[in-house]
Protein backbone atom coordinates (compact mmCIF):
# COMPACT_ATOMS: atom_id res chain seq x y z
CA UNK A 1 45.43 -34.09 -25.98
CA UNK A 2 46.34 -36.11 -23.24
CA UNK A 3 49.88 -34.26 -22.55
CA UNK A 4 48.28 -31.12 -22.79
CA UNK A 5 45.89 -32.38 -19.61
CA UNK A 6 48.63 -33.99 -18.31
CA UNK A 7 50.64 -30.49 -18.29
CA UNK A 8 47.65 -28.58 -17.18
CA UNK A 9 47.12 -30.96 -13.72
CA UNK A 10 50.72 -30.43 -13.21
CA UNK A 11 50.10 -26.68 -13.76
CA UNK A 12 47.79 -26.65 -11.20
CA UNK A 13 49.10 -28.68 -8.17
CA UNK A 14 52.12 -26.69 -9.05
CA UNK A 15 50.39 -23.65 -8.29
CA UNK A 16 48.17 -25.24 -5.32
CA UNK A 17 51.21 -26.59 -3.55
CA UNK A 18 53.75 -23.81 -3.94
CA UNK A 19 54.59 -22.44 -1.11
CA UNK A 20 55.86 -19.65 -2.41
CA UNK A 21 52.52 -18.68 -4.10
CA UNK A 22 50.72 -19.67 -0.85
CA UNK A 23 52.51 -17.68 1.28
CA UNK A 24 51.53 -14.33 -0.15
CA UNK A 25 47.96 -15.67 0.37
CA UNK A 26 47.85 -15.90 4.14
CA UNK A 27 44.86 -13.68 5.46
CA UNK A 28 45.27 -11.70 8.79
CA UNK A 29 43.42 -9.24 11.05
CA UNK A 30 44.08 -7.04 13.28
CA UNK A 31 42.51 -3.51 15.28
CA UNK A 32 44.07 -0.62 14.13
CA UNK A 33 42.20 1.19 17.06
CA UNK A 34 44.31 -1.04 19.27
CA UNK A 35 47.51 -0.52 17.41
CA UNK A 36 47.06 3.00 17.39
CA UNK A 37 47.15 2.95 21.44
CA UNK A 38 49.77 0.92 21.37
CA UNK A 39 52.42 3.58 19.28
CA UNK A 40 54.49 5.92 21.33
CA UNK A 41 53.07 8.77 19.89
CA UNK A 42 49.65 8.04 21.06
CA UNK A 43 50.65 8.83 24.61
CA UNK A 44 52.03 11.26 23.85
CA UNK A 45 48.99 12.73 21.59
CA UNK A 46 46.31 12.34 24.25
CA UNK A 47 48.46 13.86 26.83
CA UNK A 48 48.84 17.25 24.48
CA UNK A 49 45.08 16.69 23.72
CA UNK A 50 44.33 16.99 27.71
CA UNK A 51 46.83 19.98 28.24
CA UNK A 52 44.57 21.66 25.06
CA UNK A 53 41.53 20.62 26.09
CA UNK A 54 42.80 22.14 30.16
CA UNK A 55 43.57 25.72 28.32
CA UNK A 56 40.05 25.90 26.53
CA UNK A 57 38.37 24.79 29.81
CA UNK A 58 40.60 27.14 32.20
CA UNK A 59 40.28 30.08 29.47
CA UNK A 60 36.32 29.62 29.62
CA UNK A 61 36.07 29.53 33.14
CA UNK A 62 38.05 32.75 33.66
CA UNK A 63 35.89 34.53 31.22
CA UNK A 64 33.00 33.13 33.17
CA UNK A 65 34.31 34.24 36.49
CA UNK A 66 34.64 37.76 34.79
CA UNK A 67 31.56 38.44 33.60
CA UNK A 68 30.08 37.29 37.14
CA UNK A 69 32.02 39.46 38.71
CA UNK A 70 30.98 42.42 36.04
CA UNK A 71 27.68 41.43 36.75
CA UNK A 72 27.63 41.53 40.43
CA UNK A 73 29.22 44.64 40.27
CA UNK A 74 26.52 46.51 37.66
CA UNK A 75 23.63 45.30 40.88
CA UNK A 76 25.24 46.59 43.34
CA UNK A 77 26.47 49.75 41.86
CA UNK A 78 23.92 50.71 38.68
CA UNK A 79 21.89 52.85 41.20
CA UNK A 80 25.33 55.46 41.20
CA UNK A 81 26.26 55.07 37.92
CA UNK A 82 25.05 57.20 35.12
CA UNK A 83 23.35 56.22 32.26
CA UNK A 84 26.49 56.46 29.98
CA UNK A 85 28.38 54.58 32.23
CA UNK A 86 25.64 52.01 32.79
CA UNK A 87 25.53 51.54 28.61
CA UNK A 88 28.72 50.82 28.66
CA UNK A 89 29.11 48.59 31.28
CA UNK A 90 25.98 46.71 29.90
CA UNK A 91 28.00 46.71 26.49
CA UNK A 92 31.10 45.03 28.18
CA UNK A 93 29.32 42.32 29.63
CA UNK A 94 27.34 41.91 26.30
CA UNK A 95 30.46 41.75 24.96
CA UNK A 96 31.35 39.34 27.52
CA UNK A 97 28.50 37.13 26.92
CA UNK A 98 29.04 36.60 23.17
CA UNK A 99 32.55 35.63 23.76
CA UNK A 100 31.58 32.96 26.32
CA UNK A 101 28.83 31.78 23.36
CA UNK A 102 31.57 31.41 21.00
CA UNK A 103 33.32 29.34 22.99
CA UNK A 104 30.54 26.83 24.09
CA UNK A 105 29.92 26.36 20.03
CA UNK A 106 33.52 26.39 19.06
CA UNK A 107 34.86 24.03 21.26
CA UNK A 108 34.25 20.88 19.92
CA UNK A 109 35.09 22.30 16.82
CA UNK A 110 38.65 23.20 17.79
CA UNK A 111 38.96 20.08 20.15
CA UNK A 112 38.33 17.81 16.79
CA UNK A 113 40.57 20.15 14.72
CA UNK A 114 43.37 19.33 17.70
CA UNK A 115 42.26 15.83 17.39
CA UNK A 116 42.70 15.50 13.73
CA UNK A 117 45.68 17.56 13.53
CA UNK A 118 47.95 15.42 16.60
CA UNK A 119 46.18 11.90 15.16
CA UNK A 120 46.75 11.81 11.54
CA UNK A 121 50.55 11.10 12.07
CA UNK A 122 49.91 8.65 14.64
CA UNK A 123 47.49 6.28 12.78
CA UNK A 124 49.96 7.22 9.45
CA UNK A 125 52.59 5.40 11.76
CA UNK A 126 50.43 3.07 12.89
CA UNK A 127 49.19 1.74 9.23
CA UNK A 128 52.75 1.70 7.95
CA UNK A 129 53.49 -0.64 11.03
CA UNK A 130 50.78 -2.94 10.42
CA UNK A 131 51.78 -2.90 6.70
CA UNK A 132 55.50 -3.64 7.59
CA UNK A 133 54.92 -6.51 9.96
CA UNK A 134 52.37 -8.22 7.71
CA UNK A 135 55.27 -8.22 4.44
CA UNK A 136 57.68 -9.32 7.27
CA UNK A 137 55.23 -12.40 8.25
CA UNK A 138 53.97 -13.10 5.00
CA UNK A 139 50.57 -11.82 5.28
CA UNK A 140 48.99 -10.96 1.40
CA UNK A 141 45.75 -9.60 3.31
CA UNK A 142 45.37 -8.06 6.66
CA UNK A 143 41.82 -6.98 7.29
CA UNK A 144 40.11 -4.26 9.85
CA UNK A 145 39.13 -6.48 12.30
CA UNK A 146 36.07 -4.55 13.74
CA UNK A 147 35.08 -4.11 9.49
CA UNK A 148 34.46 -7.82 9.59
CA UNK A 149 31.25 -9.25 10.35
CA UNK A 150 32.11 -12.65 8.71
CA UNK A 151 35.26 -14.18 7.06
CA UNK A 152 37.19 -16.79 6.30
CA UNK A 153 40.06 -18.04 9.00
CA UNK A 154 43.16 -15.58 9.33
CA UNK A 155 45.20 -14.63 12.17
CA UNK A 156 45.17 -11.86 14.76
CA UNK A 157 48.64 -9.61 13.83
CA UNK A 158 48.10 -7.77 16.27
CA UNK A 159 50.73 -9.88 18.70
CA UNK A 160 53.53 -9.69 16.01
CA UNK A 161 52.90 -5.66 15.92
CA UNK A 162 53.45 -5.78 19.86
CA UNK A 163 56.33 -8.01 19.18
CA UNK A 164 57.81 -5.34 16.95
CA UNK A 165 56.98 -2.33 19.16
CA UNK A 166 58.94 -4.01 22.11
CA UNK A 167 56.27 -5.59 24.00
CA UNK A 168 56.32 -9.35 25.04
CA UNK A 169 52.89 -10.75 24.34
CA UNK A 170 51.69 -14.80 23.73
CA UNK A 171 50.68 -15.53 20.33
CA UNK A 172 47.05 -15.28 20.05
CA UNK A 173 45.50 -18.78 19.47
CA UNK A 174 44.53 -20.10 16.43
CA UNK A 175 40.58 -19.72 15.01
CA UNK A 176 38.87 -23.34 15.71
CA UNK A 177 38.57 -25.35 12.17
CA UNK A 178 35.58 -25.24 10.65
């Protein structure tokens, strides 16, 4: 009985002072939101985001402009115009009108399509980074850091991540002891 306790304490402080086993334990955190400005790509996204969001804006204003113009045009001239030609003019800018409605509802719609469609690679990067430089360093657990409202001591990664992207950056201090 005794060696059997005897082999089961030095089980266990060989398993509590391991580094090995320790090291795959280390807890980290880090803001992907802040990684994912960080990437390359990111820049690159929101500029291609603007130029979209530019072509929706300039194509709604020019439609805008034209059916203003249409309109100004039916005053001043319906008192000529036949009734035909006043139908159909009403019809163009009716025609006018719902286009410039589909736009006001669909643009959000296609801005977030946009959105999803240039972002999804860059946060894809972005969480293969973070999952790199934590098996580089050691880390067993990196958390969300804005998905924590309380937890036990870990590191900010986020300086190693800069580290590996290029940037020079101080090492973040260490949480106090508790």
């Amino acid at each position: 009985m005794k060696q059997i306790l005897s082999l089961g304490l030095v089980m266990i402080a060989l398993v509590a002072f391991n580094p090995f086993l320790n090291a795959q334990n280390k807890t980290g955190y880090v803001s992907i939101d802040e990684v994912v400005q960080l990437m390359p790509d990111y820049k690159k996204a929101t500029a291609e985001m603007a130029q979209f969001d530019s072509a929706l804006q300039i194509n709604y204003g020019e439609t805008l402009k034209e059916l203003n113009r249409q309109d100004s045009l039916f005053k001043v001239d319906s008192v000529k115009m036949t009734m035909a030609t006043k139908t159909a003019k009403k019809e163009q800018m009716k025609k006018l009108l719902v286009e410039l409605q589909g736009y006001e509802q669909n643009y959000q719609q296609q801005m977030q399509q946009k959105q999803e469609e240039l972002m999804a690679p860059v946060a894809q990067k972005a969480n293969q980074l973070i999952a790199d430089v934590a098996k580089a360093n050691g880390y067993g657990y990196v958390f969300r850091k804005e998905a924590l409202v309380v937890s036990p001591e870990g590191d900010d990664i986020l300086p190693l991540i800069k580290k590996k992207l290029g940037g020079t950056v101080a090492p973040a201090p260490k949480p106090a002891a508790k």
